[in-house]
PDB file of N, CA and C in Angstrom:
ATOM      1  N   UNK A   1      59.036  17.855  85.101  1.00  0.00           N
ATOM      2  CA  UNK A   1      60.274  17.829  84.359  1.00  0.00           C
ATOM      3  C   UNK A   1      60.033  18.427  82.974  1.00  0.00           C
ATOM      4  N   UNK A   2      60.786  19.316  82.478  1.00  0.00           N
ATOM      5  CA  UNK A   2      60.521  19.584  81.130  1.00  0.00           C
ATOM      6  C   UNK A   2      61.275  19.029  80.508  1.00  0.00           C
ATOM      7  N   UNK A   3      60.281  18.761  78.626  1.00  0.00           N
ATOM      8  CA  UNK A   3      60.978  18.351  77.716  1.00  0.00           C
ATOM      9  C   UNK A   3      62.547  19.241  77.105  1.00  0.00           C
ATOM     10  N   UNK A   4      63.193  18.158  76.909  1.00  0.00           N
ATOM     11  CA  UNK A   4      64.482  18.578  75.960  1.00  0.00           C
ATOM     12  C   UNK A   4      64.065  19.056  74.376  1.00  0.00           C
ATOM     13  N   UNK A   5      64.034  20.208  73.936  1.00  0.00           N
ATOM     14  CA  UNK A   5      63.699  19.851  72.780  1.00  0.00           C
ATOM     15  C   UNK A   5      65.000  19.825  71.941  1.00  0.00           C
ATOM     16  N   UNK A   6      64.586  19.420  70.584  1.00  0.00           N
ATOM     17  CA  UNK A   6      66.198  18.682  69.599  1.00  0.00           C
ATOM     18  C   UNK A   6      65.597  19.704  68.648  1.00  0.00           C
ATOM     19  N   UNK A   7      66.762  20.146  68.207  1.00  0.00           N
ATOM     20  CA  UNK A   7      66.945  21.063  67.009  1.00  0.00           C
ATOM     21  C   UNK A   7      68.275  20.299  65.974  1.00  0.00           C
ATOM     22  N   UNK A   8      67.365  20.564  65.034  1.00  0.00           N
ATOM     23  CA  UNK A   8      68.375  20.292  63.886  1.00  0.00           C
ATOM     24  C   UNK A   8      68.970  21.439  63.230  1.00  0.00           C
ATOM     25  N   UNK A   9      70.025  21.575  63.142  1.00  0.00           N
ATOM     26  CA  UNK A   9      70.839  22.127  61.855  1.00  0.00           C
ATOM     27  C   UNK A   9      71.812  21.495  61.526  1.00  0.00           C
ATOM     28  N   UNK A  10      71.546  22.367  59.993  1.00  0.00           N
ATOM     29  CA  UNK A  10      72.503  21.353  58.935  1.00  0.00           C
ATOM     30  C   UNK A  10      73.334  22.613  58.200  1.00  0.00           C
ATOM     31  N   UNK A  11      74.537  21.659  58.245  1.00  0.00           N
ATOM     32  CA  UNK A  11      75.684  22.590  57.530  1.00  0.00           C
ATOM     33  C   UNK A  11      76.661  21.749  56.078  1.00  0.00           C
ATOM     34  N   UNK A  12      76.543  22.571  55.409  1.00  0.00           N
ATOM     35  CA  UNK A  12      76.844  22.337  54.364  1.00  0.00           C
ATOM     36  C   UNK A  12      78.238  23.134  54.415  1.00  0.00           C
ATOM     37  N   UNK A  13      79.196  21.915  53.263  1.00  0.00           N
ATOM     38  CA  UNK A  13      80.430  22.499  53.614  1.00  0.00           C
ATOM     39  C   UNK A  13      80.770  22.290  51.898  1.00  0.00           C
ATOM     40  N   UNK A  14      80.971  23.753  51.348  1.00  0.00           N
ATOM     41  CA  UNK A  14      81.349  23.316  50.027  1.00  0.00           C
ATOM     42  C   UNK A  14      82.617  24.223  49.160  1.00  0.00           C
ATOM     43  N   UNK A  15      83.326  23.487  48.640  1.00  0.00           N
ATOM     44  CA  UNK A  15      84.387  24.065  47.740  1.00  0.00           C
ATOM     45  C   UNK A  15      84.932  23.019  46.531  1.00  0.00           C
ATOM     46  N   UNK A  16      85.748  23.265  45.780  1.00  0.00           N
ATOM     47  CA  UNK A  16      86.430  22.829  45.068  1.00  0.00           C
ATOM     48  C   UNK A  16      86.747  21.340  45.161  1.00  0.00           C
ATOM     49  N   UNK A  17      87.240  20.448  44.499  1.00  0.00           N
ATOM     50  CA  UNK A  17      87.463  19.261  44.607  1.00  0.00           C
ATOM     51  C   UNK A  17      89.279  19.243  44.695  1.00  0.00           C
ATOM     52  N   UNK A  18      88.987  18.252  45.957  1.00  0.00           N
ATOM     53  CA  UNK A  18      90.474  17.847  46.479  1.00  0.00           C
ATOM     54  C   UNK A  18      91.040  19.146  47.484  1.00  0.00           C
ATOM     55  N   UNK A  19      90.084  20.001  47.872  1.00  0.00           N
ATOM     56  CA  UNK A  19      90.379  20.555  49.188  1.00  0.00           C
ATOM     57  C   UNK A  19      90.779  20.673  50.196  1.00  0.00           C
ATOM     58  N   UNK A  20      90.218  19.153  50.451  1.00  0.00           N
ATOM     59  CA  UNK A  20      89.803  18.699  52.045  1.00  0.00           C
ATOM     60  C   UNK A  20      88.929  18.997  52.725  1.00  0.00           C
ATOM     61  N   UNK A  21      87.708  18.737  51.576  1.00  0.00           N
ATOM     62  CA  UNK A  21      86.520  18.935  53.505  1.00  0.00           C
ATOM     63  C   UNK A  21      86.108  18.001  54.130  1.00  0.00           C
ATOM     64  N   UNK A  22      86.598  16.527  53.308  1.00  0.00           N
ATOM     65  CA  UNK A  22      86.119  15.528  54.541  1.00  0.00           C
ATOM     66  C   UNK A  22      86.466  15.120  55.544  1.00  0.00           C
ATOM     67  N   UNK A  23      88.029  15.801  55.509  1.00  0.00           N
ATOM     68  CA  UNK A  23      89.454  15.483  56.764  1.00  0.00           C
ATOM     69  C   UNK A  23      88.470  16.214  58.066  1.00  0.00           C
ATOM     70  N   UNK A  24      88.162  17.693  58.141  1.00  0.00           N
ATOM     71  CA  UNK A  24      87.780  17.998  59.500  1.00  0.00           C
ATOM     72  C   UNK A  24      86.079  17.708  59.433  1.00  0.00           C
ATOM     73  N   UNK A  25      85.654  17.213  58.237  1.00  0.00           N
ATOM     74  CA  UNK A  25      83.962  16.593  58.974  1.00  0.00           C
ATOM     75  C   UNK A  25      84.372  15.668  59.988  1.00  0.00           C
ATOM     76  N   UNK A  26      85.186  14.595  59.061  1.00  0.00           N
ATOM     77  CA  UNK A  26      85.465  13.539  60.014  1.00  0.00           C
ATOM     78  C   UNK A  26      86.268  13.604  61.529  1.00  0.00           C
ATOM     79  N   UNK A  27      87.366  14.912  61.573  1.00  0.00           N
ATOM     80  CA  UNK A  27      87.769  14.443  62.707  1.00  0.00           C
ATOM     81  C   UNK A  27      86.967  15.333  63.984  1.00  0.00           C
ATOM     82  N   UNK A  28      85.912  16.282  63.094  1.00  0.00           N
ATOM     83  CA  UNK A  28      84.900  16.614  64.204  1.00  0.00           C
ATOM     84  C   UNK A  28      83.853  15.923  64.719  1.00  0.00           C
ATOM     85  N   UNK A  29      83.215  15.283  63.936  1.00  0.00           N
ATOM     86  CA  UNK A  29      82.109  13.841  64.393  1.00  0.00           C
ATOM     87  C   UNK A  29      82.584  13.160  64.708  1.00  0.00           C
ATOM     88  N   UNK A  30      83.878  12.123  63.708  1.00  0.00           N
ATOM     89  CA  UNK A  30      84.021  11.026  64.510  1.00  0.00           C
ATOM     90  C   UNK A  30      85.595  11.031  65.636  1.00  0.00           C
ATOM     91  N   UNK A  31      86.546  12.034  65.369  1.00  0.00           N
ATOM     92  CA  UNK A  31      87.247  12.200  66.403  1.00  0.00           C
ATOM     93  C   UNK A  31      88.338  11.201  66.189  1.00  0.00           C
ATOM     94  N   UNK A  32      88.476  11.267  64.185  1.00  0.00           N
ATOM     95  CA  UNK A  32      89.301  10.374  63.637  1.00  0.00           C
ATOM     96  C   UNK A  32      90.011  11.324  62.412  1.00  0.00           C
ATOM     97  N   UNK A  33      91.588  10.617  61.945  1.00  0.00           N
ATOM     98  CA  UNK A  33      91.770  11.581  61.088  1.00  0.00           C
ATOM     99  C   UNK A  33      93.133  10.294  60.354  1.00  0.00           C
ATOM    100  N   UNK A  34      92.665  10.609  58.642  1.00  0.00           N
ATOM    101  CA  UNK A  34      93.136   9.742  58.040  1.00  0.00           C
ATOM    102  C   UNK A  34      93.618  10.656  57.235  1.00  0.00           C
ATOM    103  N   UNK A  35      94.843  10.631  56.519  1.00  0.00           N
ATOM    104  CA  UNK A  35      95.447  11.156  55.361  1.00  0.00           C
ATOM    105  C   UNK A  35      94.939  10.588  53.978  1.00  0.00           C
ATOM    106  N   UNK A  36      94.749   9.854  53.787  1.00  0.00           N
ATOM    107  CA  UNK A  36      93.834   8.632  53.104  1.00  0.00           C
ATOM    108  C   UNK A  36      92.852   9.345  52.552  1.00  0.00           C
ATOM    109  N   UNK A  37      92.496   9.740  51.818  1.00  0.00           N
ATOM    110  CA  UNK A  37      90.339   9.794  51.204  1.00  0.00           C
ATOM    111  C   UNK A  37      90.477   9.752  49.938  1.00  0.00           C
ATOM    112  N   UNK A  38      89.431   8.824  49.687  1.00  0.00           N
ATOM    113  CA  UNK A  38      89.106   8.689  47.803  1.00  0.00           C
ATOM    114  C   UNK A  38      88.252  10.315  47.634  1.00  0.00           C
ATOM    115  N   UNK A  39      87.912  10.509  46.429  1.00  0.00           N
ATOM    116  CA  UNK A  39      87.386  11.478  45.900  1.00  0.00           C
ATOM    117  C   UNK A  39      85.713  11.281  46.415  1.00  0.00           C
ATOM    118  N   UNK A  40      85.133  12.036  46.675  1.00  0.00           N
ATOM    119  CA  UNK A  40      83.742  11.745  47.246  1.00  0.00           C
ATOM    120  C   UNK A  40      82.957  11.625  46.365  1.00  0.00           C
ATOM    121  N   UNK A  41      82.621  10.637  45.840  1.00  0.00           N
ATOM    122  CA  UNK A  41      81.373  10.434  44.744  1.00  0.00           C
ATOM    123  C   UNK A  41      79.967  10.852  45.505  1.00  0.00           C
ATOM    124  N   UNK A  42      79.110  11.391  45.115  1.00  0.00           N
ATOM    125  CA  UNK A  42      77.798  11.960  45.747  1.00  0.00           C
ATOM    126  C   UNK A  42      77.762  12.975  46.772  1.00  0.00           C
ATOM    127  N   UNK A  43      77.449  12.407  47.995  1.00  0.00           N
ATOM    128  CA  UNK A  43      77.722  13.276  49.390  1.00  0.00           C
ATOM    129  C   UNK A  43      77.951  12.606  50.483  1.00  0.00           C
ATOM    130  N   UNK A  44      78.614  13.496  51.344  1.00  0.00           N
ATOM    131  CA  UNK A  44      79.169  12.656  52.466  1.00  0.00           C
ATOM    132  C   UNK A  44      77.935  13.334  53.459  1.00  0.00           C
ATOM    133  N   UNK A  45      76.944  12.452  54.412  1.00  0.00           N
ATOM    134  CA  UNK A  45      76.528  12.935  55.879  1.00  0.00           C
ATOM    135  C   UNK A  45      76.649  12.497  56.925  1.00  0.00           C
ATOM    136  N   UNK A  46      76.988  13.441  57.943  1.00  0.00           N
ATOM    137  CA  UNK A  46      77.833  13.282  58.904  1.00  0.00           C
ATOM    138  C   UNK A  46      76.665  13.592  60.184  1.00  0.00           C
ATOM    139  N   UNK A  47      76.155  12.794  60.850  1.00  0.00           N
ATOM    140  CA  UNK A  47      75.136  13.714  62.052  1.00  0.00           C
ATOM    141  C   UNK A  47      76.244  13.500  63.417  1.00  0.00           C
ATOM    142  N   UNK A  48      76.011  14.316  64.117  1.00  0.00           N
ATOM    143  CA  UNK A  48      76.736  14.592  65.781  1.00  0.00           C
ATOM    144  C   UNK A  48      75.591  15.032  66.563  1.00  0.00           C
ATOM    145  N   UNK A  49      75.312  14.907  67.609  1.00  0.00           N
ATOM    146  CA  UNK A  49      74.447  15.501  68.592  1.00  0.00           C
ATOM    147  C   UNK A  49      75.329  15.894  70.010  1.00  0.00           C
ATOM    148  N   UNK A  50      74.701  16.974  69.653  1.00  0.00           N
ATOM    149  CA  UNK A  50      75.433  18.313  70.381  1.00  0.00           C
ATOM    150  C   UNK A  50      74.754  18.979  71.502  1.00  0.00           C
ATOM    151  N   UNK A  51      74.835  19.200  72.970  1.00  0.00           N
ATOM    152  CA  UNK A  51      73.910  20.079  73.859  1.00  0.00           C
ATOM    153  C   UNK A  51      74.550  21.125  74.469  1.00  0.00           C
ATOM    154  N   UNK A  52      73.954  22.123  74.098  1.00  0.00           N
ATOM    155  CA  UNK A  52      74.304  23.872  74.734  1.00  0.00           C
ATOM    156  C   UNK A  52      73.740  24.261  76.036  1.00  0.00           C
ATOM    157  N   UNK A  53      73.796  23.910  76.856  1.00  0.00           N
ATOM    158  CA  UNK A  53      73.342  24.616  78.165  1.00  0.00           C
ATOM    159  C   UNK A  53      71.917  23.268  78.032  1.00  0.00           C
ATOM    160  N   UNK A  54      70.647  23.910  78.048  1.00  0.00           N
ATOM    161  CA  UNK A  54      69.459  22.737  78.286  1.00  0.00           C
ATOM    162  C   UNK A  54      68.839  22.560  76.890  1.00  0.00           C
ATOM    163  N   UNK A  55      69.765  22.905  75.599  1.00  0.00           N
ATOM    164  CA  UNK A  55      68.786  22.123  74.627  1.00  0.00           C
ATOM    165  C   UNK A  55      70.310  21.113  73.908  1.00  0.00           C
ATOM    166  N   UNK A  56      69.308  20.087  72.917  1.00  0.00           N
ATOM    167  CA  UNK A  56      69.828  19.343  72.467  1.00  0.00           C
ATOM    168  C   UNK A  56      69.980  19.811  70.952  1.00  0.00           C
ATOM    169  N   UNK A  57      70.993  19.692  70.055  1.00  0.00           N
ATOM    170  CA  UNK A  57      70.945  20.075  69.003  1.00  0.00           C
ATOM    171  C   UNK A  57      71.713  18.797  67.937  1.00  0.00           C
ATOM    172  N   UNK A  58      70.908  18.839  66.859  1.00  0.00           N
ATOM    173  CA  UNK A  58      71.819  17.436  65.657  1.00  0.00           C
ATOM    174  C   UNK A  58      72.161  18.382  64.659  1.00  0.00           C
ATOM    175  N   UNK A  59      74.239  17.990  64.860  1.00  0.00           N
ATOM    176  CA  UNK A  59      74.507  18.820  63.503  1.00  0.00           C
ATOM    177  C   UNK A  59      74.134  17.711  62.157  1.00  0.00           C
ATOM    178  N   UNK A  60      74.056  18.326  61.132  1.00  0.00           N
ATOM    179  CA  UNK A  60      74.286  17.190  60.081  1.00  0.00           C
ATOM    180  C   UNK A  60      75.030  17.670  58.905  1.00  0.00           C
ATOM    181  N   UNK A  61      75.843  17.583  58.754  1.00  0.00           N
ATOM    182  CA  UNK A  61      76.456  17.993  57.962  1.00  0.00           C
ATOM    183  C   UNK A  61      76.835  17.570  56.659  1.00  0.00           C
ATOM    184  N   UNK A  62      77.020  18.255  55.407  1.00  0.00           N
ATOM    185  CA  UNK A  62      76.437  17.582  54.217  1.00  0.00           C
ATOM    186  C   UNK A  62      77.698  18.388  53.002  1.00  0.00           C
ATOM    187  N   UNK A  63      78.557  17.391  52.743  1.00  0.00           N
ATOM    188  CA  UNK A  63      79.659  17.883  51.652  1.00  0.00           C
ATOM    189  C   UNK A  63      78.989  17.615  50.477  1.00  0.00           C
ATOM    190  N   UNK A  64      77.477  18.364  49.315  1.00  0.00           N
ATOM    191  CA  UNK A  64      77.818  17.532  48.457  1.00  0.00           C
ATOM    192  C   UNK A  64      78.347  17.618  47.310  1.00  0.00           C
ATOM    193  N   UNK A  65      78.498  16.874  46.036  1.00  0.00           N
ATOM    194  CA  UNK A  65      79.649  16.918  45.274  1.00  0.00           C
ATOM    195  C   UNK A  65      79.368  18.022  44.396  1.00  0.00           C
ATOM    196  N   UNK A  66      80.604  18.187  43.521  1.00  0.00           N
ATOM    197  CA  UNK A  66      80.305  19.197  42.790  1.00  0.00           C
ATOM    198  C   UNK A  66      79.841  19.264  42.005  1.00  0.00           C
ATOM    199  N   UNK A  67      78.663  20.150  41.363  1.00  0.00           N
ATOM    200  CA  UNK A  67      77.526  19.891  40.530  1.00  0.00           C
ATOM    201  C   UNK A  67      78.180  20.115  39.038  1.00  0.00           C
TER     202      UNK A  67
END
């Protein structure tokens, strides 16, 4: 049997404040969607694990604030 191997990538999602980038992190990982969000103090990370044909892949995704 061969191993699965796991790959990570990470995506960074960045713009302006009060955009909206946490509306589609969230309703792509968690498959939820709120009109609702406070201002993101720090960073938001988001991991999903994802498989393409025979590998496994972890998104992680990383809003962080504005410097």
């Amino acid at each position: 049997m061969a191993s699965r191997r796991r790959t990570l990538l990470k995506v960074i999602i960045l713009d302006v404040s009060g955009v909206g980038k946490t509306s589609p992190m969230n309703q792509y990982v968690n498959r939820k969607f709120s009109n609702q969000y406070k201002a993101t103090i720090g960073a938001d990370f988001l991991t999903k694990e994802v498989q393409v044909e025979d590998r496994s892949f972890t998104l992680q995704n990383e809003k962080p604030r504005k410097a």
